[in-house]
Each structure stands twice: as C-alpha cells, then as structure tokens.
Protein backbone atom coordinates (compact mmCIF):
# COMPACT_ATOMS: atom_id res chain seq x y z
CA UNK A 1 -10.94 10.07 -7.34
CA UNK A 2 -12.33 9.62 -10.69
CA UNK A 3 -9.19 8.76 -13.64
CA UNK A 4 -10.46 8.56 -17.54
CA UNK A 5 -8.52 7.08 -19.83
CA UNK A 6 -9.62 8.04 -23.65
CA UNK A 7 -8.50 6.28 -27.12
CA UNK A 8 -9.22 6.11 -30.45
CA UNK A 9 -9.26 2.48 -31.81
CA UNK A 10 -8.53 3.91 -34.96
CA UNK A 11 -4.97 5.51 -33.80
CA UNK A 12 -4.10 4.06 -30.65
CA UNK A 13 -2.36 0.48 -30.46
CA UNK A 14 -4.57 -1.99 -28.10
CA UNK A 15 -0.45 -1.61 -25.66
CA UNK A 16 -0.69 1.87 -25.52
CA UNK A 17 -4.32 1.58 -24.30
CA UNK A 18 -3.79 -1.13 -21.67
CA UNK A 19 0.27 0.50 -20.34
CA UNK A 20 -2.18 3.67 -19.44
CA UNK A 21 -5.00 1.42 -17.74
CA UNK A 22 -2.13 -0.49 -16.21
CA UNK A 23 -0.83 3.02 -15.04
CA UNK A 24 -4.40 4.46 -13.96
CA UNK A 25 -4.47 1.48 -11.14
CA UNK A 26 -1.00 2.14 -9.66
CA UNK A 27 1.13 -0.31 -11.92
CA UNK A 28 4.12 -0.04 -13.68
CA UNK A 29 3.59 -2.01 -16.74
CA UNK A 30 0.73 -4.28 -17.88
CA UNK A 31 2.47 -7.51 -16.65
CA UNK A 32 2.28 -6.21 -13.22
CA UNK A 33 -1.38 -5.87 -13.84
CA UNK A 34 -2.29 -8.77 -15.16
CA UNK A 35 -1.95 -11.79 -12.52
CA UNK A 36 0.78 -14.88 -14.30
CA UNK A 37 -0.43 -18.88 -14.43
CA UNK A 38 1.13 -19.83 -11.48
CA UNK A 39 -0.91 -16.68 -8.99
CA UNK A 40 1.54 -14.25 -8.82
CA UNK A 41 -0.23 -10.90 -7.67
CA UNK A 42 2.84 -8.97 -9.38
CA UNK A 43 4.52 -8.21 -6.36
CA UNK A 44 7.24 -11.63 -6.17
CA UNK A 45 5.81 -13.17 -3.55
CA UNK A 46 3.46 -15.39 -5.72
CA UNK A 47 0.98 -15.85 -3.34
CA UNK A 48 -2.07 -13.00 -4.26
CA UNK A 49 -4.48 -14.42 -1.17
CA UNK A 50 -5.04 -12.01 1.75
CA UNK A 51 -3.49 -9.20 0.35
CA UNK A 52 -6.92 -7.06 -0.90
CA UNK A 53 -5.18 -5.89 -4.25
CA UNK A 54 -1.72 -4.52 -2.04
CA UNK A 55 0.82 -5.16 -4.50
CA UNK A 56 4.87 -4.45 -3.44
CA UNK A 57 4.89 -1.49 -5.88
CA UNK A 58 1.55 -0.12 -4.40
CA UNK A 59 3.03 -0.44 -0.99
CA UNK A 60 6.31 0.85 -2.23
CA UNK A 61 4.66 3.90 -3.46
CA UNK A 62 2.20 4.49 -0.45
CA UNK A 63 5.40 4.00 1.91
CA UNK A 64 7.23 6.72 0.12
CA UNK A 65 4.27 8.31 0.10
CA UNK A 66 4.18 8.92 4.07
CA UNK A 67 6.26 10.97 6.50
CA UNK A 68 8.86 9.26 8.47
CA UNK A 69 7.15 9.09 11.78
CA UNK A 70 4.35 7.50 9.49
CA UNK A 71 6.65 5.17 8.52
CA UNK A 72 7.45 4.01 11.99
CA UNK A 73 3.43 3.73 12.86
CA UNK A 74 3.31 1.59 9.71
CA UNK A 75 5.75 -0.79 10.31
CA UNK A 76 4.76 -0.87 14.28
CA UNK A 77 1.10 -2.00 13.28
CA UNK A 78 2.80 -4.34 10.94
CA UNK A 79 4.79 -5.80 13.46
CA UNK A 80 2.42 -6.02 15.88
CA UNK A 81 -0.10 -7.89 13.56
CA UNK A 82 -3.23 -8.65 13.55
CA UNK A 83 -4.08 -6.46 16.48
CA UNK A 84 -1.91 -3.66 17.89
CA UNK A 85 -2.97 -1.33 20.33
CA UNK A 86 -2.22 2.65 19.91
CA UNK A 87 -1.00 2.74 23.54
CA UNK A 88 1.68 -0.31 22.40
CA UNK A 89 2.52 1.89 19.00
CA UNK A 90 3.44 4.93 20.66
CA UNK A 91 5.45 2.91 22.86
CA UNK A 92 7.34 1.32 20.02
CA UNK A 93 8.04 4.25 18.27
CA UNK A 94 8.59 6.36 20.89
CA UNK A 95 6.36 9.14 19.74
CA UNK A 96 4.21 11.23 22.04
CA UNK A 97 0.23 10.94 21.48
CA UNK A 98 0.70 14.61 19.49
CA UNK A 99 3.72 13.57 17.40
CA UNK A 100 1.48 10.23 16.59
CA UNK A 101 -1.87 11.84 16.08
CA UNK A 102 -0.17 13.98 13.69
CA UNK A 103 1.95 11.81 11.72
CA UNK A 104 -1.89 9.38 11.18
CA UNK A 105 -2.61 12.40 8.79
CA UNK A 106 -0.25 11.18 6.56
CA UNK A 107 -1.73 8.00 5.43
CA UNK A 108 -4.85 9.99 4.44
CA UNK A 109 -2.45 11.82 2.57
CA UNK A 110 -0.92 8.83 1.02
CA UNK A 111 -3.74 6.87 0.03
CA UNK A 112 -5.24 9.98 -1.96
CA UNK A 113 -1.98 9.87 -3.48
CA UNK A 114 -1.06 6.54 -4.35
CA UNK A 115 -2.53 5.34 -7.78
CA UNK A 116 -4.73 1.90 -7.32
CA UNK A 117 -4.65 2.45 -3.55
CA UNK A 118 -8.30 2.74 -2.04
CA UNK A 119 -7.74 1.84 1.43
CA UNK A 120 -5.33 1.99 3.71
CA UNK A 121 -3.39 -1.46 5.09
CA UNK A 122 -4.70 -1.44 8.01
CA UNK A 123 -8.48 -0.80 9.88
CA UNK A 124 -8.91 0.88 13.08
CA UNK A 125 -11.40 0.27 15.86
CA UNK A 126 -11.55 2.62 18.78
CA UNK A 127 -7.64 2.25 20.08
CA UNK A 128 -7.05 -1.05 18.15
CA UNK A 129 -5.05 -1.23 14.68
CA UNK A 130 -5.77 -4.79 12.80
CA UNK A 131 -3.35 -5.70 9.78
CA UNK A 132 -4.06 -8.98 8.22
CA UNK A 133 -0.89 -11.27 8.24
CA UNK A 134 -0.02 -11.09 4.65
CA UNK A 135 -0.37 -7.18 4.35
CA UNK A 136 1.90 -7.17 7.47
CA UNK A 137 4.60 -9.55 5.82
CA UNK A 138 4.36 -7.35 2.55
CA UNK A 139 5.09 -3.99 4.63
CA UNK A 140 7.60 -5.43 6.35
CA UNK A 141 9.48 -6.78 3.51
CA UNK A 142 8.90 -3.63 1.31
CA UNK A 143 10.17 -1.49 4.00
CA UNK A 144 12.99 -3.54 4.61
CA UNK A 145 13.88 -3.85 1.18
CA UNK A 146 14.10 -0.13 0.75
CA UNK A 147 15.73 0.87 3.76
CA UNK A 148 12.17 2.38 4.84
C-alpha cells in the first residue's frame, strides 16, 4: 500500500502537515508518533524494545480489525508465547481445523487494513506460531483492556 501525503509550504501549517503523516502511519496524533525523553513508544508501557513498531493503538486497531474467532487465535498465540503450536491453538479455542483455517484469513484482512501495520504479530513456521514476549504482553493487555 502506497499513502501520499501532499502540501503546500506556502498554505499549509508545518501541524497540519505532520497530524496527516502522524495519521498515514496508524497514529492518532503526532505525540503518539514521535517517541518522549524517557522511551516511551506511545503506547504507556514506556518500554519501545521488542515490540517492531506495535504500538497499543496499532494493536487496538488491528484487534478490532479481526473477526472474533481471530480474536481468540490471537490471544491463544499470545498466551502461548514464544512458540505455540496450531494443534495446542485449536485446542484452546476450541475451534475445529475449518473454523481456524478460516478465521487466519482475517489477519490478512487486518493488516491490509490497519494504518502503520506491515506485519502481522506473530510469524509462522510449518505448524508453529512464534510471538516475541513483549508483542505477547501488548496483545494481551490491549485485549484485556477492551474487553477483546
């Protein structure tokens, strides 16, 4: 996905300019963008190290994004972190292998959709999902704190 963002110095004030770049990369205002002194990534947690650019409002967004059994395969490789096995996912959920292959559809879906998101959380190799630890904590504590 390709986003331009046009101006004219002449009319447009420098805010303006940077809200819409701010917007372009899946933030909600230019302080969430830019990182504070003390490391903050913008999502609270203040700690930006492990999390590839996933910010609590980009997971927010790519959460709401996804279908509810999507949901459930989220927060299952979350919990299951670093390594989680699709056999052990099903399980957890409680979805069939059609129900789950279907419902993996919708993180495609959501990443396509999600301004700033590139990637999904997670990587897959042959029936193993890996999550690094501090995605994991952020999904968990995004979906949690939205009653995801």
């Amino acid at each position: 996905m390709q986003i331009t963002v046009s101006f004219d110095p002449e009319v447009d004030y420098a805010e303006d300019v940077a809200e819409r770049v701010a917007w372009a990369y899946g933030y909600q205002s230019v302080e969430d963008l830019l990182p504070s002194e003390d490391g903050d990534d913008g999502d609270g947690n203040g700690d930006s190290g492990g999390l590839d650019g996933w910010t609590a409002t980009k997971m927010k967004k790519f959460a709401l994004a996804l279908k509810p059994t999507a949901r459930k395969v989220l927060r299952a490789i979350a919990e299951g972190a670093p390594e989680t096995t699709v056999e052990s996912i099903q399980s957890t959920t409680g979805l069939e292998p059609s129900a789950f292959a279907g419902s993996m559809s919708s993180f495609g879906y959501a990443v396509n959709n999600t301004r700033g998101v590139r990637d999904k959380p997670y990587t897959k190799n042959g029936q193993v999902y890996s999550m690094t630890a501090p995605i994991a904590e952020l999904v968990l504590r995004v979906l949690d704190d939205n009653g995801l």
